[in-house]
N, C-alpha and C. Protein backbone atom coordinates (compact mmCIF):
# COMPACT_ATOMS: atom_id res chain seq x y z
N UNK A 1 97.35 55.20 115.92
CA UNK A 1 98.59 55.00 115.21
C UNK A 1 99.22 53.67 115.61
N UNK A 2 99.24 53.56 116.94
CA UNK A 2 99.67 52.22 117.62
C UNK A 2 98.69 51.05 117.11
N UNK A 3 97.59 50.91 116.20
CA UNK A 3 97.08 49.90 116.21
C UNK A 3 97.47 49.62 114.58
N UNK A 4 97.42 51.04 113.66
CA UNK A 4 98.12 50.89 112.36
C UNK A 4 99.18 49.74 112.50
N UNK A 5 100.11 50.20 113.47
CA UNK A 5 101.45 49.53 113.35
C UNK A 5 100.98 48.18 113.65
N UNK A 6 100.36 47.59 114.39
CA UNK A 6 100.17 46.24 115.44
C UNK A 6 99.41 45.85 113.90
N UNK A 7 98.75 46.26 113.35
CA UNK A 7 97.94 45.73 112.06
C UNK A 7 99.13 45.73 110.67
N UNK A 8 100.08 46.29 110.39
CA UNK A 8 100.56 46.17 110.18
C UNK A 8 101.88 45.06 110.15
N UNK A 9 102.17 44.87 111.02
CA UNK A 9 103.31 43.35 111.93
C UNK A 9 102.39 42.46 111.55
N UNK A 10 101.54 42.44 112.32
CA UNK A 10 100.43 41.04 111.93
C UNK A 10 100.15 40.75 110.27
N UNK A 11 99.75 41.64 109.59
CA UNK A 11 100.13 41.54 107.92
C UNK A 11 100.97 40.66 107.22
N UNK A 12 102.07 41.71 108.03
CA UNK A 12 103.34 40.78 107.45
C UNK A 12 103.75 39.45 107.72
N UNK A 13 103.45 39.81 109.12
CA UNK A 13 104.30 38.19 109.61
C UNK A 13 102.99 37.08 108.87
N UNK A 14 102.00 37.36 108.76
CA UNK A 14 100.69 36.31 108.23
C UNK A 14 101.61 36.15 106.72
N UNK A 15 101.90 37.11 106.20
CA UNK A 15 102.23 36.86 104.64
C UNK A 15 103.12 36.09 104.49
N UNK A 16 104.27 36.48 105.94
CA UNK A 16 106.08 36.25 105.43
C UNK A 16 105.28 34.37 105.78
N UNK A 17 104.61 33.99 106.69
CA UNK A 17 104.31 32.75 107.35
C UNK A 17 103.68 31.83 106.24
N UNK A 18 102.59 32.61 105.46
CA UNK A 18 101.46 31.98 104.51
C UNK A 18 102.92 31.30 103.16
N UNK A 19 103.94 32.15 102.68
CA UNK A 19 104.44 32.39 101.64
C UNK A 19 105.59 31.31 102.44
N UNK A 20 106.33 31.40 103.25
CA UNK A 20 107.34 30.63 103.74
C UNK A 20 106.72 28.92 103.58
N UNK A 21 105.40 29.02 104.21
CA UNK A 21 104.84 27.50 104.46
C UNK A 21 104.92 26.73 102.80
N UNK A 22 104.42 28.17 102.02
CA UNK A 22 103.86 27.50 100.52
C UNK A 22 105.24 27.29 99.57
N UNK A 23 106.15 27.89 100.06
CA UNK A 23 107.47 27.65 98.96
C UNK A 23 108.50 26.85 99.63
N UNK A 24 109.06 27.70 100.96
CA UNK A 24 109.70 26.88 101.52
C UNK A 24 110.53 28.22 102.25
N UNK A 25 110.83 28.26 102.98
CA UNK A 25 112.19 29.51 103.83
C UNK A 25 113.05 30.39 102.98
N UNK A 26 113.70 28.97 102.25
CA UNK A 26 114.82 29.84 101.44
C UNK A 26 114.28 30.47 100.51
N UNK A 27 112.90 30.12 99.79
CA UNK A 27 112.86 30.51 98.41
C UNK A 27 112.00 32.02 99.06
N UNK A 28 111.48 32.31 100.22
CA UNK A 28 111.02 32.88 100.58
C UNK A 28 111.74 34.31 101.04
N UNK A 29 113.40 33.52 101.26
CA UNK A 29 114.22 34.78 101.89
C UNK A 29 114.66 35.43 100.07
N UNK A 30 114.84 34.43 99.62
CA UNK A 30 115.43 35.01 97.85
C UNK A 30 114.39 35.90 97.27
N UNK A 31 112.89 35.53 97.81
CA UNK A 31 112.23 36.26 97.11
C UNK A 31 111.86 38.06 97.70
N UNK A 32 112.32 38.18 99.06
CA UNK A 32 112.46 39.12 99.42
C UNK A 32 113.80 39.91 98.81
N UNK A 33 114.79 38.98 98.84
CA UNK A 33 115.91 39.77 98.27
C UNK A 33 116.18 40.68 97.05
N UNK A 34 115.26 39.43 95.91
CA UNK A 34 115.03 39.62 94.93
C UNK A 34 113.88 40.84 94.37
N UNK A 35 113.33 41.14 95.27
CA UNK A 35 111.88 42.17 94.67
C UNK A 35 112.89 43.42 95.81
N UNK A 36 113.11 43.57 96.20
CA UNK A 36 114.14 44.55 97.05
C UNK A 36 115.05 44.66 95.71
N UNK A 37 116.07 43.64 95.30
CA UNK A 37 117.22 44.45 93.96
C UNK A 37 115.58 44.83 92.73
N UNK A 38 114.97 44.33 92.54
CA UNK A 38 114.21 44.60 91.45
C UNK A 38 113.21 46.00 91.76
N UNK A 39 113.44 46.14 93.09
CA UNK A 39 112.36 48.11 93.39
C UNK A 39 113.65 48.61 93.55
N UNK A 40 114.59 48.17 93.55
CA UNK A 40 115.80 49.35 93.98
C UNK A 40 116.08 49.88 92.46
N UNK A 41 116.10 48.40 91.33
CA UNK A 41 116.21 49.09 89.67
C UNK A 41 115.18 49.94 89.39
N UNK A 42 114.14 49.55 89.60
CA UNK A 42 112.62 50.33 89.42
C UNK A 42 112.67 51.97 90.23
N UNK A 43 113.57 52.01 91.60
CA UNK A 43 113.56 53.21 92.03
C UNK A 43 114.24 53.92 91.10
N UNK A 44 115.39 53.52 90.41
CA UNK A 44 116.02 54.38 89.84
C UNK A 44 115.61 54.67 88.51
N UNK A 45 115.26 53.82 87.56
CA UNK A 45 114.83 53.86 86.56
C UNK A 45 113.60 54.55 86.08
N UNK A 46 112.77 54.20 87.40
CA UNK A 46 111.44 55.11 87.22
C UNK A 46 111.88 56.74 87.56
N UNK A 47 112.54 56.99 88.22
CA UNK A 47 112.70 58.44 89.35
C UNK A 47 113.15 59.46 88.07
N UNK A 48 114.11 58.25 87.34
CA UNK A 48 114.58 59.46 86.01
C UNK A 48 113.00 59.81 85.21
N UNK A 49 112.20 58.82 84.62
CA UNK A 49 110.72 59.04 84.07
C UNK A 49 110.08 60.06 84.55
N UNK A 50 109.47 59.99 86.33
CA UNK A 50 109.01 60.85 86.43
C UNK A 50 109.55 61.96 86.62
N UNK A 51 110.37 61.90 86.83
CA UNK A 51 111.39 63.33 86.64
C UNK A 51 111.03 64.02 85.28
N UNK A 52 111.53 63.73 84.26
CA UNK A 52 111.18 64.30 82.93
C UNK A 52 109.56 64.35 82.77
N UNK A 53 108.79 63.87 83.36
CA UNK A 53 107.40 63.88 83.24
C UNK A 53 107.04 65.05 83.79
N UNK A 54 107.68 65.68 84.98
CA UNK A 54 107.54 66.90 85.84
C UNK A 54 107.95 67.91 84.92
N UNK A 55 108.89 67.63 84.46
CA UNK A 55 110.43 68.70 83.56
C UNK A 55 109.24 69.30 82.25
N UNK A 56 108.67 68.02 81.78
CA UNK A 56 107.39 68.23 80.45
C UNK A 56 106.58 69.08 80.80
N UNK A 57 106.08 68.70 81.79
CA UNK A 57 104.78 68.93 82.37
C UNK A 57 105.17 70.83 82.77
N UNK A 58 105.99 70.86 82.89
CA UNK A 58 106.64 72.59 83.61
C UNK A 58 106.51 73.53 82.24
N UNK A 59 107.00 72.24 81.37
CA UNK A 59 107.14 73.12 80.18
C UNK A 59 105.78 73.44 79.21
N UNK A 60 104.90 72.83 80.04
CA UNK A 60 103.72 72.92 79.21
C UNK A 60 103.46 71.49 78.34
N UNK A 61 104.26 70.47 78.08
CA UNK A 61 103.95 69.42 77.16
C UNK A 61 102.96 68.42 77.65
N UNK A 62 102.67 68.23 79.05
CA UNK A 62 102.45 67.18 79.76
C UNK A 62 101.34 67.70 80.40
N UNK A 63 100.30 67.16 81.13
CA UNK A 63 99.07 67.05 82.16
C UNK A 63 99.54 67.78 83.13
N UNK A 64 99.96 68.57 84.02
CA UNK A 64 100.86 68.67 85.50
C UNK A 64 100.12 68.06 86.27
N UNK A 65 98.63 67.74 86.41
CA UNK A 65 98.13 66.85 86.86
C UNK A 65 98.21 65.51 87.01
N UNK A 66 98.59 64.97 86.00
CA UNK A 66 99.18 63.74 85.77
C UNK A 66 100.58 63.18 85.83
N UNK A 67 101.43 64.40 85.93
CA UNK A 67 102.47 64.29 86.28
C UNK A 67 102.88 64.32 87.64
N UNK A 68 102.41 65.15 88.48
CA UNK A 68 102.26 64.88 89.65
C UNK A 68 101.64 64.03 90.85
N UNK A 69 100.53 63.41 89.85
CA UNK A 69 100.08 62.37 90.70
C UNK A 69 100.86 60.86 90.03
N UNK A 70 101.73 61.08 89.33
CA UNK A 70 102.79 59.65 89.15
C UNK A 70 103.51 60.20 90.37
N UNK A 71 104.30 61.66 90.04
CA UNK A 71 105.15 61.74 91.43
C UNK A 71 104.94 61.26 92.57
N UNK A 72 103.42 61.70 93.31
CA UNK A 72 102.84 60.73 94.13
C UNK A 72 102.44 59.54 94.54
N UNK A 73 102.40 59.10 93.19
CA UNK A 73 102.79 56.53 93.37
C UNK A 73 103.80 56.88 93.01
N UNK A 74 105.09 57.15 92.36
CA UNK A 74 106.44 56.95 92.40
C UNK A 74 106.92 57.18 94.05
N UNK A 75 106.28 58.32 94.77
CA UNK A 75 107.10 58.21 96.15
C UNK A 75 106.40 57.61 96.92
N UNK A 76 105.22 57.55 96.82
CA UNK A 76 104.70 56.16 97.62
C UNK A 76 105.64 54.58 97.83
N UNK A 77 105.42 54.43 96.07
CA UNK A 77 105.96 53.47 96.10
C UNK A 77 107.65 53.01 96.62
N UNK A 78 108.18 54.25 96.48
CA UNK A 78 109.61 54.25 96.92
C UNK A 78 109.87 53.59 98.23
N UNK A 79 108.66 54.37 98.75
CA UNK A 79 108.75 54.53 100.34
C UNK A 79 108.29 53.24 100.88
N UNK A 80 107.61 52.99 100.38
CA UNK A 80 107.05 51.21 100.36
C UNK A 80 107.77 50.09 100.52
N UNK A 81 108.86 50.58 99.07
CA UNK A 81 110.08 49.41 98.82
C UNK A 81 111.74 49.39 99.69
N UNK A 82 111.15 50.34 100.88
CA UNK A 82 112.26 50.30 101.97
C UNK A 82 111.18 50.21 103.12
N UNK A 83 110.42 49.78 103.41
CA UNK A 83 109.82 49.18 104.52
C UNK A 83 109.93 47.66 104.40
N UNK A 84 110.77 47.35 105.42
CA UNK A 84 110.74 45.85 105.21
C UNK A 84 109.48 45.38 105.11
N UNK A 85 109.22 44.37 104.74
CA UNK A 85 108.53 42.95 104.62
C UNK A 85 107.89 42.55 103.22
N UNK A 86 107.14 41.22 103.53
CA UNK A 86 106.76 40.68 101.75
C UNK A 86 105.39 41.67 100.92
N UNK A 87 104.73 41.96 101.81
CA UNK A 87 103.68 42.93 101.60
C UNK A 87 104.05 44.01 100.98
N UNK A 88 104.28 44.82 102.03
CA UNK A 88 104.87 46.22 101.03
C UNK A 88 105.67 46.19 100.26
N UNK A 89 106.61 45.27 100.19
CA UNK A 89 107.51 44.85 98.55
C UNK A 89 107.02 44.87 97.28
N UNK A 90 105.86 43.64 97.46
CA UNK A 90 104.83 43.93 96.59
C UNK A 90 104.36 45.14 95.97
N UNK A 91 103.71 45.80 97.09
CA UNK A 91 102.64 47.31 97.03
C UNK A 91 103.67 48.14 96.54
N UNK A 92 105.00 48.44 96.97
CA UNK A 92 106.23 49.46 96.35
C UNK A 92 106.20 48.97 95.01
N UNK A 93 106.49 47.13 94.57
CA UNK A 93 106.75 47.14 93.13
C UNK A 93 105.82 47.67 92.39
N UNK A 94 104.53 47.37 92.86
CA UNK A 94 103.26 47.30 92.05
C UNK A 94 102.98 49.18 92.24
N UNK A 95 102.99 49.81 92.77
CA UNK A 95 103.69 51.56 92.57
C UNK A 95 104.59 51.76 91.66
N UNK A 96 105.64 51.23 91.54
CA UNK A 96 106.73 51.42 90.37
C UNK A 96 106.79 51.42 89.32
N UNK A 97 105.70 50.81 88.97
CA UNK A 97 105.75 49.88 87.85
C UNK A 97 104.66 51.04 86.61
N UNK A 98 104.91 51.65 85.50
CA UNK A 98 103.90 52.77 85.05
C UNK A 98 102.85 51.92 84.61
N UNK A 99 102.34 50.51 84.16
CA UNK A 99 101.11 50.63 84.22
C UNK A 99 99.65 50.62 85.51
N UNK A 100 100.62 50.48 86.33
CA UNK A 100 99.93 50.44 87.69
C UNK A 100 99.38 51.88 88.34
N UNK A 101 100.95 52.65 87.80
CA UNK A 101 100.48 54.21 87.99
C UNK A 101 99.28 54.69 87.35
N UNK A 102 99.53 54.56 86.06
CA UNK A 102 98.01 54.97 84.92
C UNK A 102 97.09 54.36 85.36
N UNK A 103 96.98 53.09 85.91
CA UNK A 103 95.60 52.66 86.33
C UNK A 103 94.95 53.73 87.53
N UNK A 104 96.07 53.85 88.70
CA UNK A 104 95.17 54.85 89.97
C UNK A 104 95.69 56.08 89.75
N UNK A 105 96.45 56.60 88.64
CA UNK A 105 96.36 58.19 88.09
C UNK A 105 94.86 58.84 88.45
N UNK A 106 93.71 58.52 88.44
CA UNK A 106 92.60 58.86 88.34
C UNK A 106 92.67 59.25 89.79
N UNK A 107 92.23 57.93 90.62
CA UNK A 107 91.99 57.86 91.60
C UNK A 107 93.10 59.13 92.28
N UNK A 108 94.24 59.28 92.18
CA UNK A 108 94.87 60.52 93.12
C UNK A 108 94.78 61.75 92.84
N UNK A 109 94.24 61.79 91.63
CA UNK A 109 93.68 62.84 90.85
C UNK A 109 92.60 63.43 91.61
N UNK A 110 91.27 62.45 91.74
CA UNK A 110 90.29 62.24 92.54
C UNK A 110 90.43 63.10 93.55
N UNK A 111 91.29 62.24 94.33
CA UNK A 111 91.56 62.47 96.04
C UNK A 111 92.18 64.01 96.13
N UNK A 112 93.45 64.49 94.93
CA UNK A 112 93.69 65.76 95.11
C UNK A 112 92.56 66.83 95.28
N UNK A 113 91.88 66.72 94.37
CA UNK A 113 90.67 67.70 93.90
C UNK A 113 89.63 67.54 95.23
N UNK A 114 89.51 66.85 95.99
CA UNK A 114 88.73 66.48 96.86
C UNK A 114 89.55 67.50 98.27
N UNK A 115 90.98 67.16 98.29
CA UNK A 115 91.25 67.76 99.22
C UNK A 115 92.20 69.29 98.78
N UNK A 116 92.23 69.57 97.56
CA UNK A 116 92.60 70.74 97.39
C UNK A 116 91.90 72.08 97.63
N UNK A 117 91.26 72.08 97.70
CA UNK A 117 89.94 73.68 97.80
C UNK A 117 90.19 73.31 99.50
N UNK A 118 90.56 72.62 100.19
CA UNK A 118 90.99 73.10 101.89
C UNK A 118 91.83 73.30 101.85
N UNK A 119 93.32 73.19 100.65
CA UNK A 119 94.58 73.67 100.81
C UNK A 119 94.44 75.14 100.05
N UNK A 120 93.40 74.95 99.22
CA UNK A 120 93.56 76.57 98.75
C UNK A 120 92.51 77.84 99.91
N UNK A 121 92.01 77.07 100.51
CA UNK A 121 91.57 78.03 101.32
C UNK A 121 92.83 78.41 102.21
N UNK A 122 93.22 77.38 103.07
CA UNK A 122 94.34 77.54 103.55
C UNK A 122 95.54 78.67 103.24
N UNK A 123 95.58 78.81 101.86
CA UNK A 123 96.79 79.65 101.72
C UNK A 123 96.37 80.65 100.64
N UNK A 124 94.88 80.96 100.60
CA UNK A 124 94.62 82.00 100.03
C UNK A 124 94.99 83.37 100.42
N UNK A 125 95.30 83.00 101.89
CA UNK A 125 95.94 84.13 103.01
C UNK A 125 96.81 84.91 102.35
N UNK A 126 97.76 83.98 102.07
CA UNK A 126 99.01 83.85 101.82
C UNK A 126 99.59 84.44 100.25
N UNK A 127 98.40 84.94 99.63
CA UNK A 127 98.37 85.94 98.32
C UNK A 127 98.82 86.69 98.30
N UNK A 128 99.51 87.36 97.40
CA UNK A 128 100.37 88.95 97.50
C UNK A 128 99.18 89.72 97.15
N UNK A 129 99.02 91.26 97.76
CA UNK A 129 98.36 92.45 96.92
C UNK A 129 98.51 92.89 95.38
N UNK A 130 97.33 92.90 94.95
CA UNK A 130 97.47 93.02 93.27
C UNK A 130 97.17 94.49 93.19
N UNK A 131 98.23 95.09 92.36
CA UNK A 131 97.58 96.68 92.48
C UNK A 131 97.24 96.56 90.87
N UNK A 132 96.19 96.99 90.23
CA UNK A 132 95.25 96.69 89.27
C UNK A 132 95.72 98.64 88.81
N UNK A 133 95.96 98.57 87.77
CA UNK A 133 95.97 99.68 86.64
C UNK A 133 96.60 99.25 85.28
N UNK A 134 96.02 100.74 84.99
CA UNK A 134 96.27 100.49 83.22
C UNK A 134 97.15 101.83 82.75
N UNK A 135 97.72 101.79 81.86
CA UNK A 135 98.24 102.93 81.31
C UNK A 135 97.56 103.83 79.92
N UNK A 136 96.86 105.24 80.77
CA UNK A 136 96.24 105.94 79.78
C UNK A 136 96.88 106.73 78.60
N UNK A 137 98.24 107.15 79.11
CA UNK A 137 99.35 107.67 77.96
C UNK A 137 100.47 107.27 78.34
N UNK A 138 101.00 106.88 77.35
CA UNK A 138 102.69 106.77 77.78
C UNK A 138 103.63 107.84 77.66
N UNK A 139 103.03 109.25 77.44
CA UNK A 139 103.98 110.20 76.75
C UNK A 139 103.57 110.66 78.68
N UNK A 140 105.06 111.26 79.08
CA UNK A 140 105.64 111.75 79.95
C UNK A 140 104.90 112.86 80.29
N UNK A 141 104.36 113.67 81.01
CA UNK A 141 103.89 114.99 81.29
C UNK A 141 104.76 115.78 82.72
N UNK A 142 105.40 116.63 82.54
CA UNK A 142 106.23 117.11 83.36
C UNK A 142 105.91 118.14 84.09
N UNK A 143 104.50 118.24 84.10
CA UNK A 143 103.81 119.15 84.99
C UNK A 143 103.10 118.11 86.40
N UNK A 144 102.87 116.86 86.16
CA UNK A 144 102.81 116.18 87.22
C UNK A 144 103.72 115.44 87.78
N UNK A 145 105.03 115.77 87.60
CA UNK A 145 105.98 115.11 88.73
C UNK A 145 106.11 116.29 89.35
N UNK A 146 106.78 115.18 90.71
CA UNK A 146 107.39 115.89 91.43
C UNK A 146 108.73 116.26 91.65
N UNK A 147 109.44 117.16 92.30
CA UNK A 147 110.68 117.50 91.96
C UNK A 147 111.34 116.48 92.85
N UNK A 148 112.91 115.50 92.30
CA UNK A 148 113.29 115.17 93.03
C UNK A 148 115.06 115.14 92.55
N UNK A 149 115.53 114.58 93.63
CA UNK A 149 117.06 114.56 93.12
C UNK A 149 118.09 113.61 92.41
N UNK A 150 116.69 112.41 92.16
CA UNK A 150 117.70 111.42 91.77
C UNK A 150 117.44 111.38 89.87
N UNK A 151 116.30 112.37 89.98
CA UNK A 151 116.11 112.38 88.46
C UNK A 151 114.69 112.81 87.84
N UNK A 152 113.83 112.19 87.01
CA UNK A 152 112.72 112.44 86.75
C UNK A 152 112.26 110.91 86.84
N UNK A 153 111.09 110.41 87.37
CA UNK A 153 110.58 109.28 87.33
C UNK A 153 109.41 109.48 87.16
N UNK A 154 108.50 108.63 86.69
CA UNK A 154 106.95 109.05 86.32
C UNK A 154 106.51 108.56 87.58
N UNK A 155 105.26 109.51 87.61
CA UNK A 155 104.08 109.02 88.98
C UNK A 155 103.36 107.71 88.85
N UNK A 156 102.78 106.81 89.63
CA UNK A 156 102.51 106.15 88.75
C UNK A 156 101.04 106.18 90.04
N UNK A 157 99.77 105.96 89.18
CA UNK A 157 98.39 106.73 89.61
C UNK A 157 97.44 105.00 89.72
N UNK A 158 97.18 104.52 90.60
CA UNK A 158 95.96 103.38 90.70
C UNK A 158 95.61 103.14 92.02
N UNK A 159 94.89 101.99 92.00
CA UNK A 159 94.23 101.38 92.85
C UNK A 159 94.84 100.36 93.13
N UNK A 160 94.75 100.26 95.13
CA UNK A 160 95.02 98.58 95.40
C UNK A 160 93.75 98.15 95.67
N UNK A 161 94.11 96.68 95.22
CA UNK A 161 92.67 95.96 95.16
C UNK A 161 92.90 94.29 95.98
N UNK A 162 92.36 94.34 97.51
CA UNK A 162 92.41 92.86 98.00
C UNK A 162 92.27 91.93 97.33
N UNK A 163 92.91 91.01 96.80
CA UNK A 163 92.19 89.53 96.44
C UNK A 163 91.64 88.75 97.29
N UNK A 164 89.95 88.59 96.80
CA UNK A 164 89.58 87.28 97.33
C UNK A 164 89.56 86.95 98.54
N UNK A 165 88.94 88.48 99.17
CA UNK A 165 88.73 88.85 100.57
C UNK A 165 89.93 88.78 101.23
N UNK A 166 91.13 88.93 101.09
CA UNK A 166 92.33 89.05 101.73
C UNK A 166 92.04 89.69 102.89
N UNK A 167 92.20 88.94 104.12
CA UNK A 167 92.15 89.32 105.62
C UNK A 167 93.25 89.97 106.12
N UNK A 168 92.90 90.75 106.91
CA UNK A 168 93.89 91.92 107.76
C UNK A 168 95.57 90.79 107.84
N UNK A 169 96.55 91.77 107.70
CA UNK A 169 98.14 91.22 108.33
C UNK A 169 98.00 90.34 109.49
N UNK A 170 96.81 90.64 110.30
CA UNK A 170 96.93 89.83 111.69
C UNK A 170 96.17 88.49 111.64
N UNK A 171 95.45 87.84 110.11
CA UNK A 171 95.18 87.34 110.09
C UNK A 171 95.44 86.04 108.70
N UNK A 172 96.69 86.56 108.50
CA UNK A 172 97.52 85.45 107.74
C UNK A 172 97.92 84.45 107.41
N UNK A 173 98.24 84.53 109.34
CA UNK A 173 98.74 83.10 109.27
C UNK A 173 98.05 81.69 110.38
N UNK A 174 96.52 82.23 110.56
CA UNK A 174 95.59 81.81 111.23
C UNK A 174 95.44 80.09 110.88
N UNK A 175 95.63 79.32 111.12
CA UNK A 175 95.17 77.93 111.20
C UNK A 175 93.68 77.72 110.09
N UNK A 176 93.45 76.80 109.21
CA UNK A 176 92.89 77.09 108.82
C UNK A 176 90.96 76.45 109.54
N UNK A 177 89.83 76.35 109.37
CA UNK A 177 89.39 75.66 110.27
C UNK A 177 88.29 74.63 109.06
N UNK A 178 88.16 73.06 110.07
CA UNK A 178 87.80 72.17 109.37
C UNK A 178 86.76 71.72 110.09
């Protein structure tokens, strides 16, 4: 993690250095300023988009796949465009921006599906019991209840059925293993 960061500093300061030498200081501090107000419009402007892209997508109009992996370069990129320096300014705008999203839509698409079947193992645990029946009559028979005091309620007659090898209570909330 400590070398991320040290690779990181060095990045920047190479960029803020390469970009300062080639324009000049000032035009270098404006241009930070400037792509900072221009991801801060883009944060907001986009956040409403993918927002309604989620809102679609809930409702059935939209991919949820595709809607959620904008959610994922929209907060990337967010997160990008409040890390100082000239680099990630860039990488946040170029996140913000929807044709950039549609281009690596795929690609996080990709990467979900790659790492989803270890999150669904993970919380397959975590399934409720399905009790599986059907109803053979609906007309009432009052020779199979039982007597009680709060009224007449029907019996109701099935099977519980584990899902999908559902492991014992004591094994729920087990870590999953990789």
């Amino acid at each position: 993690m400590l070398a991320l960061f040290v690779l990181y500093v060095v990045v920047e300061v190479a960029a803020l250095v390469a970009v300062g030498s080639a324009i000049g200081v000032l035009w270098t501090v404006v241009l930070l300023i400037g792509g900072s107000l221009i991801g801060s419009l883009l944060v907001r402007s986009q956040g409403r988009r993918v927002l309604d892209g989620l809102q679609r997508a809930s409702r059935g109009e939209r991919s949820a796949g595709g809607a959620v992996a904008d959610g994922a370069l929209f907060a990337a990129g967010s997160v990008a465009m409040f890390v100082p320096g000239l680099v990630t300014t860039v990488v946040g705008l170029l996140l913000l921006i929807p044709p950039t999203r549609w281009l690596l839509r795929p690609a996080v698409m990709w990467a979900a599906a790659r790492w989803l079947p270890q999150v669904a193992t993970a919380t397959r645990r975590m399934r409720p019991t399905v009790i599986d029946g059907e109803i053979l009559d609906d007309r009432v028979d009052d020779s199979t209840r039982a007597p009680n005091a709060s009224g007449s309620a029907p019996i109701l007659e099935g099977q519980v059925i584990e899902a999908d090898g559902f492991e014992s209570a004591a094994g729920d909330f087990r870590k999953p293993h990789r």
